[in-house]
Protein backbone atom coordinates (compact mmCIF):
# COMPACT_ATOMS: atom_id res chain seq x y z
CA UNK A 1 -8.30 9.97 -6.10
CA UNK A 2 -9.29 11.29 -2.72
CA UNK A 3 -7.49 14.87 -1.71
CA UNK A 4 -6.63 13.90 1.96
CA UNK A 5 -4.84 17.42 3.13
CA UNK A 6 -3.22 20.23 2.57
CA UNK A 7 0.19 20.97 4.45
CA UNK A 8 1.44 24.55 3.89
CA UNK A 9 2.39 24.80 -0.46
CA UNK A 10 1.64 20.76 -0.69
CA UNK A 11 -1.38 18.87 -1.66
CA UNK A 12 -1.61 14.87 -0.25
CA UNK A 13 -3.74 12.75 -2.09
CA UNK A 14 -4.69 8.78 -2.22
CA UNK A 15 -5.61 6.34 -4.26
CA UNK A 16 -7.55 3.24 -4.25
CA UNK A 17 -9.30 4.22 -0.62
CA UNK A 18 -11.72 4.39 0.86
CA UNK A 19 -13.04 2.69 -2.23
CA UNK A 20 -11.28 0.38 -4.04
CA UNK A 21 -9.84 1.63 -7.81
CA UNK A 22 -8.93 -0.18 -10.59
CA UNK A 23 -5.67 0.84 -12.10
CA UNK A 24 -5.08 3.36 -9.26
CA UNK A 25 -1.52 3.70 -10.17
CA UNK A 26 -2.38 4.84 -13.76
CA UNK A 27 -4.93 6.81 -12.39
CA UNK A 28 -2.19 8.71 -10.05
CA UNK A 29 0.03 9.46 -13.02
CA UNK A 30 -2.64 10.47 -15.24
CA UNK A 31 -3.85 13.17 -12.62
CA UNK A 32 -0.01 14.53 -12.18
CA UNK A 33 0.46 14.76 -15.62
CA UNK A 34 -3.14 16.38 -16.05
CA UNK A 35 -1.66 18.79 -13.39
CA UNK A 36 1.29 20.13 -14.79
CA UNK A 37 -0.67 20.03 -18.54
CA UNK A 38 -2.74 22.53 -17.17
CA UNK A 39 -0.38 24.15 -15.48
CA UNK A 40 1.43 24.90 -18.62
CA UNK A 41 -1.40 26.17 -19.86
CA UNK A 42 -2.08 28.34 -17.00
CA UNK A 43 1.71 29.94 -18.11
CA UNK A 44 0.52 31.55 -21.04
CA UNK A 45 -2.56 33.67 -19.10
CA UNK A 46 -0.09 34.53 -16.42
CA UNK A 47 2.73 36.15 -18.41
CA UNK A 48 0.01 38.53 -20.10
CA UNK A 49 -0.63 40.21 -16.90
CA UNK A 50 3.01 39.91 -15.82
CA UNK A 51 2.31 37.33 -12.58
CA UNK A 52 5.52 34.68 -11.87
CA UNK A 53 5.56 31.67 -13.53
CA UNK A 54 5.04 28.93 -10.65
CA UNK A 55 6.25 25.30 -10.90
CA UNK A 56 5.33 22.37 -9.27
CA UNK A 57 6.67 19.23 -8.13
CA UNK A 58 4.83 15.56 -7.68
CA UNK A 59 6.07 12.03 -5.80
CA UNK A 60 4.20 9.00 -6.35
CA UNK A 61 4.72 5.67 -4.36
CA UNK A 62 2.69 2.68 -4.43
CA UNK A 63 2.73 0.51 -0.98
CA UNK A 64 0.82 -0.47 1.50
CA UNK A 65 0.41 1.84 3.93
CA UNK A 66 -2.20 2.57 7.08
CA UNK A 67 -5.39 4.12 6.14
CA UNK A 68 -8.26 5.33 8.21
CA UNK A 69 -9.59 7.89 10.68
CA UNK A 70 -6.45 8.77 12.46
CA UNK A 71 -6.95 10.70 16.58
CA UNK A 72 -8.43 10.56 19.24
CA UNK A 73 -12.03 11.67 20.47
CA UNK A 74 -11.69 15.26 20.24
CA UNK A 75 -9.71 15.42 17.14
CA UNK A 76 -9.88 12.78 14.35
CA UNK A 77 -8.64 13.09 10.59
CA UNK A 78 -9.16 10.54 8.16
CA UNK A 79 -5.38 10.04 6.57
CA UNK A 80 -2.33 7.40 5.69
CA UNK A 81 0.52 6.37 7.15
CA UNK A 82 3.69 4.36 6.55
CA UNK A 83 7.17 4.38 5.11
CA UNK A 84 5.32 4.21 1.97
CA UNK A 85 4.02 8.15 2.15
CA UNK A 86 7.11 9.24 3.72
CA UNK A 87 8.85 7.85 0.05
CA UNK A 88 6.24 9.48 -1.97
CA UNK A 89 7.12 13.10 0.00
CA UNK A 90 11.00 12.03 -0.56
CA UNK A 91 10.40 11.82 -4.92
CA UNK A 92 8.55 15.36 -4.56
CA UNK A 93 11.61 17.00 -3.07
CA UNK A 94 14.10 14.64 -5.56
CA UNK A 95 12.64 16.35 -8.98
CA UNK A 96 14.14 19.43 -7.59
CA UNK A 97 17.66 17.48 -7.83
CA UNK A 98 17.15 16.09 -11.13
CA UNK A 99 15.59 18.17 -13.12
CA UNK A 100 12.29 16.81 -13.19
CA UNK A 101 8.69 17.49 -12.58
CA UNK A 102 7.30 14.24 -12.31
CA UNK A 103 8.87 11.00 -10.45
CA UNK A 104 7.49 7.55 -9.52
CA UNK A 105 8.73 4.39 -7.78
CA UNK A 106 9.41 1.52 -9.12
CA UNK A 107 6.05 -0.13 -7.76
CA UNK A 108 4.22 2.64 -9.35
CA UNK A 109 5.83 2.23 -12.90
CA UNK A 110 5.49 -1.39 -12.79
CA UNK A 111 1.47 -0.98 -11.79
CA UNK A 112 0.88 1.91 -14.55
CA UNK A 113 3.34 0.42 -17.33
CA UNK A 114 0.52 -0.38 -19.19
CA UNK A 115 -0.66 2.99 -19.39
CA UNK A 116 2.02 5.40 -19.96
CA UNK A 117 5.74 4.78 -20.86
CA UNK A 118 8.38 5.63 -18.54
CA UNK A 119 12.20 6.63 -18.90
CA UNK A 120 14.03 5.38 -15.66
CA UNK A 121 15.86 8.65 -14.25
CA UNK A 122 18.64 7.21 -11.84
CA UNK A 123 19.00 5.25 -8.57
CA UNK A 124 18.55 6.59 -5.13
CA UNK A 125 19.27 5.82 -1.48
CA UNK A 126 17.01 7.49 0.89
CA UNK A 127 18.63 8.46 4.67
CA UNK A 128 17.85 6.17 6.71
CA UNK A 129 17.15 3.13 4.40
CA UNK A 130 20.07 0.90 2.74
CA UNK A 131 18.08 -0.52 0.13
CA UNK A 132 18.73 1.64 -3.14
CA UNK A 133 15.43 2.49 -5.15
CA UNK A 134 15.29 3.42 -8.84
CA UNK A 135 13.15 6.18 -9.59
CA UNK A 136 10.68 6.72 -13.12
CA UNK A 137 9.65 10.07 -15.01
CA UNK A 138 6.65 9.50 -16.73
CA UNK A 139 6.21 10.84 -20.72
CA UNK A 140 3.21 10.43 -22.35
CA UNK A 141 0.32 7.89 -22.35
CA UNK A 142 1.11 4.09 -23.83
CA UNK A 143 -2.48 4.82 -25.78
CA UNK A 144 -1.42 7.87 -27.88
CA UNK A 145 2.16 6.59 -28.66
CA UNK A 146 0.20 3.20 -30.66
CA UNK A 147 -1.39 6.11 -32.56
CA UNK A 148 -0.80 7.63 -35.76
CA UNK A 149 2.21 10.09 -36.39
CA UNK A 150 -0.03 12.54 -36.90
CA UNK A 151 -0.55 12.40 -32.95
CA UNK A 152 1.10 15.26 -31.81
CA UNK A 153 2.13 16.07 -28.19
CA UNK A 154 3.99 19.72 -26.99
CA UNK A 155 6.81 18.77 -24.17
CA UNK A 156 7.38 21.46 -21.70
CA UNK A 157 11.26 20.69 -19.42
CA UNK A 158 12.28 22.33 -16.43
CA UNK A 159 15.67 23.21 -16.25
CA UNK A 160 17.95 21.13 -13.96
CA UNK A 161 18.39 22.37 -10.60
CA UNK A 162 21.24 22.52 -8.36
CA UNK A 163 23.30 19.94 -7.62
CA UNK A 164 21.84 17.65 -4.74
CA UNK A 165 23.11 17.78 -0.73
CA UNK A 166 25.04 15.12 0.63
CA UNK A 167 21.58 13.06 1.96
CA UNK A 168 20.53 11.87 -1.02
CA UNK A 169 23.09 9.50 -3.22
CA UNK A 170 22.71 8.56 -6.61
CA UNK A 171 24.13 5.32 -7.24
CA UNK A 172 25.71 3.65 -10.94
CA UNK A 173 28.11 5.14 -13.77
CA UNK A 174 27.63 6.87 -16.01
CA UNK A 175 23.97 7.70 -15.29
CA UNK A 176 24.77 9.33 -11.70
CA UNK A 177 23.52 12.71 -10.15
CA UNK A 178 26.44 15.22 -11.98
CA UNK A 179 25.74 13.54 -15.58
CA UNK A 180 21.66 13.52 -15.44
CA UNK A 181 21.30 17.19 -14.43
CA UNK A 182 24.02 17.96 -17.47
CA UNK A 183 21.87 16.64 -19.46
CA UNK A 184 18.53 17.84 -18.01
CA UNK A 185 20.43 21.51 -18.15
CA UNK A 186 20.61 20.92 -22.31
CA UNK A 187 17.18 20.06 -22.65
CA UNK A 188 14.83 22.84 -24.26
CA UNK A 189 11.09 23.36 -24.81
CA UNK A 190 10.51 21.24 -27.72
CA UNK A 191 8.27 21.94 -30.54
CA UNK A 192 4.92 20.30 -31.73
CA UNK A 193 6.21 16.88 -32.98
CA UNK A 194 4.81 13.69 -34.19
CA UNK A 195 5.12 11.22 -31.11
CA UNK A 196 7.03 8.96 -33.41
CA UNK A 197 9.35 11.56 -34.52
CA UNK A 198 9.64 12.27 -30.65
CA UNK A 199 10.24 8.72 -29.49
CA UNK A 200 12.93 8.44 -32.10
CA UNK A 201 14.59 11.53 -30.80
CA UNK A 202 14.74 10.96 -27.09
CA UNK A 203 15.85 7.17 -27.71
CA UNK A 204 18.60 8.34 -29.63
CA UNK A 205 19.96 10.69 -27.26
CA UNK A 206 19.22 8.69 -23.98
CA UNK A 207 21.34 5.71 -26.12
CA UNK A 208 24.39 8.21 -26.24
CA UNK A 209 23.65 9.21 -22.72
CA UNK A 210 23.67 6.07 -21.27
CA UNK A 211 26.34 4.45 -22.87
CA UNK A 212 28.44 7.19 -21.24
CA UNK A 213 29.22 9.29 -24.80
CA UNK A 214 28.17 12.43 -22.47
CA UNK A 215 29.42 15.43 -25.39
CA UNK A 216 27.42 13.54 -27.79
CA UNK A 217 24.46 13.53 -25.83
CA UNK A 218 25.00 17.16 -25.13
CA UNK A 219 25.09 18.07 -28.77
CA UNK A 220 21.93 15.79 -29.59
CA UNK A 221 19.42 17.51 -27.07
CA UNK A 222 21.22 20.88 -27.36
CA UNK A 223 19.72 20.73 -31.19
């Protein structure tokens, strides 16, 4: 990827220019999950010297947007632009709401579904746009979950966060805005596990969750 700015706390990245990149949207989810990864592991060395614990949040959104030096003769700044990025910046602030660290569009799941498996998280409407957009968490690589169960992978949740302001709307019953950070709120650090084991798990609950059985869900990631 290409590390186009930084704006205050936030880094902006690209893929796929200036050169082109095959599997650029897998490539995009791979580096935010290599981010938080090693943020995680980051945790450990700063709660030794007693230092905050800091989280981060990441929006990815594949479109096509302008790209190019961006100015004018005395100042130029090679950047995108489009309703595209402005999506991408609107995910990032939308984990806070759900509970989440990660979140993709639907054009970025569909181009990196080969590559990692997703869980869809709910359905948004961004101000100023009527069309309403479901949005993916990625959770672990498509490569190590056609492994053995002797693959094992350590999952790291954020608590859910406050509920959301009246801009953003979360569309659909029973997987709406109130229910998902209930059940984000329940989820723990989970142990090492097989990814097999951990597949199983998560399907099960989610299959509660989603057919509206909320108090059973509850007591299945509460465990």
């Amino acid at each position: 990827g290409t590390l186009d700015k930084f704006i205050g706390d936030c880094i902006m990245a690209l893929w796929n220019a200036p050169r082109t990149v095959r599997g650029y949207q897998a490539a995009a989810v791979g580096a935010a999950m290599e981010m938080q990864r090693r943020l995680v592991a980051l945790w450990a060395e700063w709660s030794d010297v007693n230092l905050p614990l800091m989280r981060i949040r990441i929006g990815i959104n594949t479109d096509a947007v302008l790209v190019g030096n961006v100015g004018c003769e005395h100042r130029i700044n090679y950047t995108c632009l489009g309703d595209g990025v402005n999506l991408a910046s609107r995910l990032e602030a939308i984990n806070k709401k759900l509970g989440t660290v990660v979140l993709v569009s639907g054009t970025t799941k569909d181009g990196a579904s080969d590559a990692f498996r997703f869980r869809h998280v709910a359905t948004i409407t961004v101000p100023g746009k009527a069309q309403v957009l479901p949005v993916f968490e990625p959770l672990y690589p498509v490569s190590k979950a056609d492994t053995s169960a002797d693959d094992e992978l350590e999952i790291c949740t954020s608590p859910s966060a406050a509920a959301a302001d009246n801009s953003v709307s979360l569309e659909g019953s029973p997987v709406d805005l109130q229910a998902t950070s209930a059940i984000l709120h329940c989820w723990k650090p989970i142990p090492l596990l097989s990814l097999a084991t951990l597949a199983e798990f998560y399907e099960k609950g989610l299959g509660y969750f989603t057919s509206g059985d909320l108090k059973e869900a509850t007591q299945w990631f509460d465990r």
